[in-house]
C-alpha atoms as a PDB file:
ATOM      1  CA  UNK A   1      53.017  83.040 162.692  1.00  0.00           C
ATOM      2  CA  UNK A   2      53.256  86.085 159.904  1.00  0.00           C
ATOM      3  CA  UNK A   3      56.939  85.842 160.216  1.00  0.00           C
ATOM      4  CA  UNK A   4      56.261  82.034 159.022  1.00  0.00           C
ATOM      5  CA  UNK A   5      53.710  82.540 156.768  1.00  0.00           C
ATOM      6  CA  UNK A   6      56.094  85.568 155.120  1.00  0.00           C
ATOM      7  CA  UNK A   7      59.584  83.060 154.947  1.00  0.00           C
ATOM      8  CA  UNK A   8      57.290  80.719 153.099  1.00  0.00           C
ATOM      9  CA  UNK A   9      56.268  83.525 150.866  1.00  0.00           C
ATOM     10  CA  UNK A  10      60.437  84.298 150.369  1.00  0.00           C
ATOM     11  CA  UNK A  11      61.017  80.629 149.549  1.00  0.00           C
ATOM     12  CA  UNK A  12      57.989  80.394 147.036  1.00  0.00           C
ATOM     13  CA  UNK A  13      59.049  84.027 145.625  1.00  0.00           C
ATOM     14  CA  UNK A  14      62.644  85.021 146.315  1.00  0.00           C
ATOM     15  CA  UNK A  15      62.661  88.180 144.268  1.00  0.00           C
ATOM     16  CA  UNK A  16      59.612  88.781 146.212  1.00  0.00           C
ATOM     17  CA  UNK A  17      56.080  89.546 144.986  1.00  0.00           C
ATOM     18  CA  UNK A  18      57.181  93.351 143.385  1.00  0.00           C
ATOM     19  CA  UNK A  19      60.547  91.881 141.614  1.00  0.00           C
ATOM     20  CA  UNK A  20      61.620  90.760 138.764  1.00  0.00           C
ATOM     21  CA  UNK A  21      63.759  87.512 138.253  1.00  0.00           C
ATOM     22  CA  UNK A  22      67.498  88.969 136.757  1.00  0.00           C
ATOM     23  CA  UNK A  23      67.203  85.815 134.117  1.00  0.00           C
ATOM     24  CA  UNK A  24      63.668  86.290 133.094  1.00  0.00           C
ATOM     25  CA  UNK A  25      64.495  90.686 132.864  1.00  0.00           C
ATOM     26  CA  UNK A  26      67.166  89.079 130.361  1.00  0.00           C
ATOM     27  CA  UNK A  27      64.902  86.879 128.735  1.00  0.00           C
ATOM     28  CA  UNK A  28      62.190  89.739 127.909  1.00  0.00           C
ATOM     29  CA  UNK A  29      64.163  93.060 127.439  1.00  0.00           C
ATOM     30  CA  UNK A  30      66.546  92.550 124.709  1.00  0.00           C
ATOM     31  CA  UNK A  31      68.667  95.193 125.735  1.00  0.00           C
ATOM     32  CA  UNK A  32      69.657  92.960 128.737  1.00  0.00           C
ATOM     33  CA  UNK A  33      69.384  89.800 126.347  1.00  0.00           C
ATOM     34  CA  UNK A  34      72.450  91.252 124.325  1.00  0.00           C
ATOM     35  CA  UNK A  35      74.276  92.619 127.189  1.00  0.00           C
ATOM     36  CA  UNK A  36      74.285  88.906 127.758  1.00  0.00           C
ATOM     37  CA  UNK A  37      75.533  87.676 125.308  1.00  0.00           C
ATOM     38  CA  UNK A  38      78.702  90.178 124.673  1.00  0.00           C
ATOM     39  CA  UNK A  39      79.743  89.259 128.095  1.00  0.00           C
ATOM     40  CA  UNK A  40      79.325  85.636 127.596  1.00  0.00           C
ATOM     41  CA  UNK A  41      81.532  85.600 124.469  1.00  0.00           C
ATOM     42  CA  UNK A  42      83.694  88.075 125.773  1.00  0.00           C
ATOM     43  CA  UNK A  43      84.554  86.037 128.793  1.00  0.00           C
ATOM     44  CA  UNK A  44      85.734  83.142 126.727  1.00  0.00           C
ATOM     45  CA  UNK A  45      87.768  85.441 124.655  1.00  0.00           C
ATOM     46  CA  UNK A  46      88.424  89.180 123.484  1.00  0.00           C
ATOM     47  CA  UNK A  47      86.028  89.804 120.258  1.00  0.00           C
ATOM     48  CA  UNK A  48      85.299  92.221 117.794  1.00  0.00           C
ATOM     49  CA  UNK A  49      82.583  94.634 117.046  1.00  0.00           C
ATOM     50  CA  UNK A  50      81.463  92.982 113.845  1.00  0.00           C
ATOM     51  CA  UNK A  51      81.953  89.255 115.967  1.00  0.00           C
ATOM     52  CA  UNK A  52      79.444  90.030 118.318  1.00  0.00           C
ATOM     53  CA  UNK A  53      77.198  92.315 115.941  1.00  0.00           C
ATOM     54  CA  UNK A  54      76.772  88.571 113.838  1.00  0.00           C
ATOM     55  CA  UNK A  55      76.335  87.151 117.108  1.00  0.00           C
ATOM     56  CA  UNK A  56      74.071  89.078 118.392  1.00  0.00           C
ATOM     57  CA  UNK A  57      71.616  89.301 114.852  1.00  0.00           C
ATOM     58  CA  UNK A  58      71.660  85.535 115.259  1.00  0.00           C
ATOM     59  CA  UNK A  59      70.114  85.591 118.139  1.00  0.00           C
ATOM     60  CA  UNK A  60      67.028  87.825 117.172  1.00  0.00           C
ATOM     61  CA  UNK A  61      68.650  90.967 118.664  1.00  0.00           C
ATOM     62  CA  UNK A  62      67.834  94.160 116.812  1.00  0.00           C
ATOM     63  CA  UNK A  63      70.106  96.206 114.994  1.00  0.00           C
ATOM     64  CA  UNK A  64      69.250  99.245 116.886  1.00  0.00           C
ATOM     65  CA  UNK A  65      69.346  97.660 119.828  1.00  0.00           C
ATOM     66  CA  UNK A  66      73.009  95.910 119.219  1.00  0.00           C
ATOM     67  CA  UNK A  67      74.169  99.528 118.635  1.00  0.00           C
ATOM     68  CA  UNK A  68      73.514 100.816 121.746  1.00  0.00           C
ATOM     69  CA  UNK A  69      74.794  98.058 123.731  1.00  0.00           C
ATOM     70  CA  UNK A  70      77.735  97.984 121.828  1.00  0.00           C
ATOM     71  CA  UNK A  71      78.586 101.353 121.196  1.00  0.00           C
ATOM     72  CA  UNK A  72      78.265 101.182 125.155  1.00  0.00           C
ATOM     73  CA  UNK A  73      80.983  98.718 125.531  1.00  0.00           C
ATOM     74  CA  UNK A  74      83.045 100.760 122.929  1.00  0.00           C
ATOM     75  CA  UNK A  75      83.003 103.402 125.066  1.00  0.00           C
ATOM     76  CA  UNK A  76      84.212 101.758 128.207  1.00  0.00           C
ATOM     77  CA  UNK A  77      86.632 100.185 126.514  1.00  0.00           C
ATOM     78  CA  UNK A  78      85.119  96.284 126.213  1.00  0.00           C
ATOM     79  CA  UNK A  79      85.176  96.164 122.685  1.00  0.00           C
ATOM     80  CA  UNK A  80      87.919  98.020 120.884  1.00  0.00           C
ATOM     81  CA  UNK A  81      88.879  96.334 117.149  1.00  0.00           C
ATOM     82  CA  UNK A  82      92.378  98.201 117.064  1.00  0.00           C
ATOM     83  CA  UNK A  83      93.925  96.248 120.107  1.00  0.00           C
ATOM     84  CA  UNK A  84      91.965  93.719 119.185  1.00  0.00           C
ATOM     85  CA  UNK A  85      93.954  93.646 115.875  1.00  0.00           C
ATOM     86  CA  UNK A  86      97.511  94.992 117.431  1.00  0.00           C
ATOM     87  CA  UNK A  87      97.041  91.480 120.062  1.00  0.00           C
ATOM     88  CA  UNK A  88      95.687  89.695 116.915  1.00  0.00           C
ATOM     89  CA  UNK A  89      98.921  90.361 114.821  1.00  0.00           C
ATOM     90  CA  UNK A  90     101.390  89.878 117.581  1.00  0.00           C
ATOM     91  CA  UNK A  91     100.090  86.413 118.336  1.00  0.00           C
ATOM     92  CA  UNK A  92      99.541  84.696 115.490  1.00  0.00           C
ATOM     93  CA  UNK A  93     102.839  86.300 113.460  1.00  0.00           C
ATOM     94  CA  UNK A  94     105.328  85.568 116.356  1.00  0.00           C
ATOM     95  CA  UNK A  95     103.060  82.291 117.222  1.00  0.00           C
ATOM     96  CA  UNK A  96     102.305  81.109 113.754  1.00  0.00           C
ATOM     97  CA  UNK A  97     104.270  82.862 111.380  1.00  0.00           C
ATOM     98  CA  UNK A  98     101.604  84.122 109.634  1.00  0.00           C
ATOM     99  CA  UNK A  99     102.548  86.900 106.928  1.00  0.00           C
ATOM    100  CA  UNK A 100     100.757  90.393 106.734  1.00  0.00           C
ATOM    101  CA  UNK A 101      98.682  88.928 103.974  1.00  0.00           C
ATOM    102  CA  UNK A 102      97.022  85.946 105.845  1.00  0.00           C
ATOM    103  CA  UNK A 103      96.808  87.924 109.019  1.00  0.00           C
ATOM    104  CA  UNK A 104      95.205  90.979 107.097  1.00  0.00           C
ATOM    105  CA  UNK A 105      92.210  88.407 105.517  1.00  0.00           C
ATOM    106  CA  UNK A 106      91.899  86.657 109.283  1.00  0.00           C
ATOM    107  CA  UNK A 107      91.132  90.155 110.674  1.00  0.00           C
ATOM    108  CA  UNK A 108      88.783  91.264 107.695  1.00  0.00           C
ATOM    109  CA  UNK A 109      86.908  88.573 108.037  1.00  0.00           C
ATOM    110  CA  UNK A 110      86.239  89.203 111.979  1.00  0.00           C
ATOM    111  CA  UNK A 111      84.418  92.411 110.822  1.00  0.00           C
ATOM    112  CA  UNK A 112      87.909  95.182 111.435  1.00  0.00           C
ATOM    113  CA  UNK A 113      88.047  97.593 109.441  1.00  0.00           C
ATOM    114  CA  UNK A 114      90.932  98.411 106.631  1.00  0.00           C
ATOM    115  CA  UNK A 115      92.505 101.330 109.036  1.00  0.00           C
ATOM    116  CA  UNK A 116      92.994  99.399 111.924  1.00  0.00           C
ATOM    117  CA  UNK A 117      94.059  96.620 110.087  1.00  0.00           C
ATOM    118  CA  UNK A 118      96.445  98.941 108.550  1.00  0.00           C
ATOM    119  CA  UNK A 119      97.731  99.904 111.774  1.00  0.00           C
ATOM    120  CA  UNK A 120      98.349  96.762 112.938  1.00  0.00           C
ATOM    121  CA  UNK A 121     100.035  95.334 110.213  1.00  0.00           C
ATOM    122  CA  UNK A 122     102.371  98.402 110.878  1.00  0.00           C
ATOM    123  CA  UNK A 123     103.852  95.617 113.668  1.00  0.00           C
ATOM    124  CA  UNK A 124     105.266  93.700 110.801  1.00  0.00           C
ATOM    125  CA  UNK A 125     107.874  95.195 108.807  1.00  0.00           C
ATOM    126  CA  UNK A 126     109.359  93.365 105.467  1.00  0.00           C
ATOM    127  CA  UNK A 127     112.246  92.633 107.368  1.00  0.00           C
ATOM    128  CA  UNK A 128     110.400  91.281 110.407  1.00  0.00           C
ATOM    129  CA  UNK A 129     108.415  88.894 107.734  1.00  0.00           C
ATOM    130  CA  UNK A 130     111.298  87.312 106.018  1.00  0.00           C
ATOM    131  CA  UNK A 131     113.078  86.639 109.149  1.00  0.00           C
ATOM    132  CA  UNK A 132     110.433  84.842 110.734  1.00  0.00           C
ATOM    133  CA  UNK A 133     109.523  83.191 107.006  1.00  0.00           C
ATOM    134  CA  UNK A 134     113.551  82.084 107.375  1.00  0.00           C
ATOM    135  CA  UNK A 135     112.782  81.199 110.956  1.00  0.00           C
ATOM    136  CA  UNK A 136     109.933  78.783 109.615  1.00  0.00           C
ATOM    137  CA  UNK A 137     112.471  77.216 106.609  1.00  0.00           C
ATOM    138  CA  UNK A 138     114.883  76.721 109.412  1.00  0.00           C
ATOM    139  CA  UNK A 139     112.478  74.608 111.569  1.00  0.00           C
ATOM    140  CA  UNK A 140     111.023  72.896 108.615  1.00  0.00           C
ATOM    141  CA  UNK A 141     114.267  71.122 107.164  1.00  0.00           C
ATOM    142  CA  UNK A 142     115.469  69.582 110.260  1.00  0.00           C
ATOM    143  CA  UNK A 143     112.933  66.956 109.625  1.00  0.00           C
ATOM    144  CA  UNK A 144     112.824  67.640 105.409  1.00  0.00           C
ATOM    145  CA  UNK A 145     113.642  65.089 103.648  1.00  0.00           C
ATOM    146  CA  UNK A 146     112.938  63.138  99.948  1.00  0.00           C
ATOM    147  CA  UNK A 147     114.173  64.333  96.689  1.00  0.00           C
ATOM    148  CA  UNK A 148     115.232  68.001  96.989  1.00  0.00           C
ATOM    149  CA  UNK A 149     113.042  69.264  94.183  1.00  0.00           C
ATOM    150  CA  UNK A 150     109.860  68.076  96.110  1.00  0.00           C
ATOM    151  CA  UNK A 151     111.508  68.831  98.896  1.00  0.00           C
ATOM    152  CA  UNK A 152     111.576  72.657  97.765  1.00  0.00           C
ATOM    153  CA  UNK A 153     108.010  72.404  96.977  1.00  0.00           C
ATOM    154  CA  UNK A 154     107.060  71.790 100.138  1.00  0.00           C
ATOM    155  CA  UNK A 155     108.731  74.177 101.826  1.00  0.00           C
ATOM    156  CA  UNK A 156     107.498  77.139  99.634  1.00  0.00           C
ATOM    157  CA  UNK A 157     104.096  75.474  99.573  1.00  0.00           C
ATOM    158  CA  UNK A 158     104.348  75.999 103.612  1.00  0.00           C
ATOM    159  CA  UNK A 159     105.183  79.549 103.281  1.00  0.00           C
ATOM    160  CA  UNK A 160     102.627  80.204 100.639  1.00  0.00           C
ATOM    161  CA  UNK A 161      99.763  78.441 103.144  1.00  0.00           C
ATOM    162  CA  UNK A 162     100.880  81.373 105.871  1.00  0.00           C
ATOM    163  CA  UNK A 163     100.263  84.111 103.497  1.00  0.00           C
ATOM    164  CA  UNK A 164     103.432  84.819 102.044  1.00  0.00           C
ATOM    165  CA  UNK A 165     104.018  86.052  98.548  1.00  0.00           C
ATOM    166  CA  UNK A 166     105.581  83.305  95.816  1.00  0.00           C
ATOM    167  CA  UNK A 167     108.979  85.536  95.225  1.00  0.00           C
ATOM    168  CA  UNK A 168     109.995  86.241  99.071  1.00  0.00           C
ATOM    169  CA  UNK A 169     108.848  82.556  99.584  1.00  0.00           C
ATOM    170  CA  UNK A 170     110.992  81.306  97.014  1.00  0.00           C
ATOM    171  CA  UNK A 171     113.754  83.545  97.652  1.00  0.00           C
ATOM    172  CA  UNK A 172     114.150  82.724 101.622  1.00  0.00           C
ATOM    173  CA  UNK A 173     114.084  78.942 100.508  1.00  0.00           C
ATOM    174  CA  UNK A 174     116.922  79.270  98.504  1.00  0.00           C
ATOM    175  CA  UNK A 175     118.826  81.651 100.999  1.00  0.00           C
ATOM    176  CA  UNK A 176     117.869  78.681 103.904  1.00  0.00           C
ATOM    177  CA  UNK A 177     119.394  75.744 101.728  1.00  0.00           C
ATOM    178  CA  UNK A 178     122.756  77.964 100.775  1.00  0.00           C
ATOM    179  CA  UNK A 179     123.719  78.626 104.490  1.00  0.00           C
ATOM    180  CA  UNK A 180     123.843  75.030 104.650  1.00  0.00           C
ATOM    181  CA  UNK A 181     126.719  72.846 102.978  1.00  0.00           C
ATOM    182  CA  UNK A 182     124.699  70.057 103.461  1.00  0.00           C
ATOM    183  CA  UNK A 183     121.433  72.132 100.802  1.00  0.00           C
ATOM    184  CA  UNK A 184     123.864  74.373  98.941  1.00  0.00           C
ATOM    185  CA  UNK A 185     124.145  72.539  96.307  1.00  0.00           C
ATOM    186  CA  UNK A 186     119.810  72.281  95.856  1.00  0.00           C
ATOM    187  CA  UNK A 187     119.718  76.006  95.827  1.00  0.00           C
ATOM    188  CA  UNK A 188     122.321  76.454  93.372  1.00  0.00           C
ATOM    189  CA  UNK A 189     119.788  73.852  91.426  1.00  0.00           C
ATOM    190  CA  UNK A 190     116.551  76.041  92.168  1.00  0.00           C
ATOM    191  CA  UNK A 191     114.763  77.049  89.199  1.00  0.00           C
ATOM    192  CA  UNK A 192     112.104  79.336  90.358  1.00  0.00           C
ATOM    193  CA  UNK A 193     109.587  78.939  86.824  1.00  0.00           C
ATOM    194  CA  UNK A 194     109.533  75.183  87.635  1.00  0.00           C
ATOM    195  CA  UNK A 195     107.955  75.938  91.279  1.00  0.00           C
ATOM    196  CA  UNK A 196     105.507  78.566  90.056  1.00  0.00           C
ATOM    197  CA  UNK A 197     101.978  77.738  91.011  1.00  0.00           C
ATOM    198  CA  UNK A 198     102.746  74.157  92.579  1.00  0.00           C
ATOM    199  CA  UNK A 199     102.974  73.940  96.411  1.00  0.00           C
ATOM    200  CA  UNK A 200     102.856  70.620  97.417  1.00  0.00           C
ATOM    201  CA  UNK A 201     101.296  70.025 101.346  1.00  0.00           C
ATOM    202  CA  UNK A 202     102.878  69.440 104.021  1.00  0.00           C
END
């Protein structure tokens, strides 16, 4: 009969009488509460310090208390904004073809600092950035068409959108269209003041 009456005590109170439910500890001590959430948003994807510091102030987590947890996961490596920004780079230049402008402003904005931005960046040399802006060009006018001069405009207006400066835009559009006998004669048109400040979308 007691070892009854005690299994209907388990079922009514399975952390038992002396515990504490793991969800409500969560719920009350905020230390656990943010611990939470990192490795909720972590599990979806890697994130930055400053992403999960916003993340965390919006939901009523302290500052002090964010610190600690994530200076923690600093520590053990969990959170670490230079590979975040060395995977960051890789990806979305050789995925994208994002220049070192665009991709420095997308990792600013996740909260990483100037240095390791810096250091990522590092990935991307000019030369690496106007071969994949010719790479882009390339891909682009196999399905360009329309009169070349808004033709032109689009294609620097694509190059612009992924960060890259007006000159080396208009530059690899006009090297692109001369290795081509069927576009020579449109770059040997190109008149770079008349595409200055108006990129057409795509």
């Amino acid at each position: 009969a007691g070892r009854r009456a005690g299994a209907a005590r388990d079922r009514e109170d399975p952390v038992g009488r002396a515990g504490v439910d793991p969800v409500d500890r969560a719920r009350e001590d905020p230390a656990e509460r943010a611990r939470a959430i990192c490795l909720r948003l972590l599990a979806v994807r890697p994130r930055t310090r400053g992403e999960l510091e916003t993340a965390l102030r919006r939901h009523g987590i302290p500052d002090e208390v964010a610190t600690e947890v994530l200076d923690r996961y600093g520590e053990v490596g969990m959170v670490d904004d230079a590979a975040f920004a060395r995977a960051w780079v890789s990806s979305r230049h050789h995925g994208r073809g994002l220049a070192r402008r665009a991709l420095a402003g997308e990792l600013r904005r996740r909260g990483v600092a100037d240095e390791a931005v810096g250091e990522a960046l590092a990935q991307v040399d000019a030369d690496t950035e106007a071969e994949t802006a010719r790479t882009l060009v390339r891909r682009r006018l196999r399905t360009a068409g329309g009169p070349p001069e808004a033709m032109v405009r689009r294609l620097v207006g694509m190059l612009a959108r992924k960060g890259y400066p007006p000159g080396l835009a208009f530059r690899v559009v006009k090297e692109v269209l001369a290795e081509d006998e069927r576009t020579a004669h449109v770059a040997d048109q190109l008149d770079p003041d008349a595409l200055a400040g108006d990129a057409d979308l795509d």
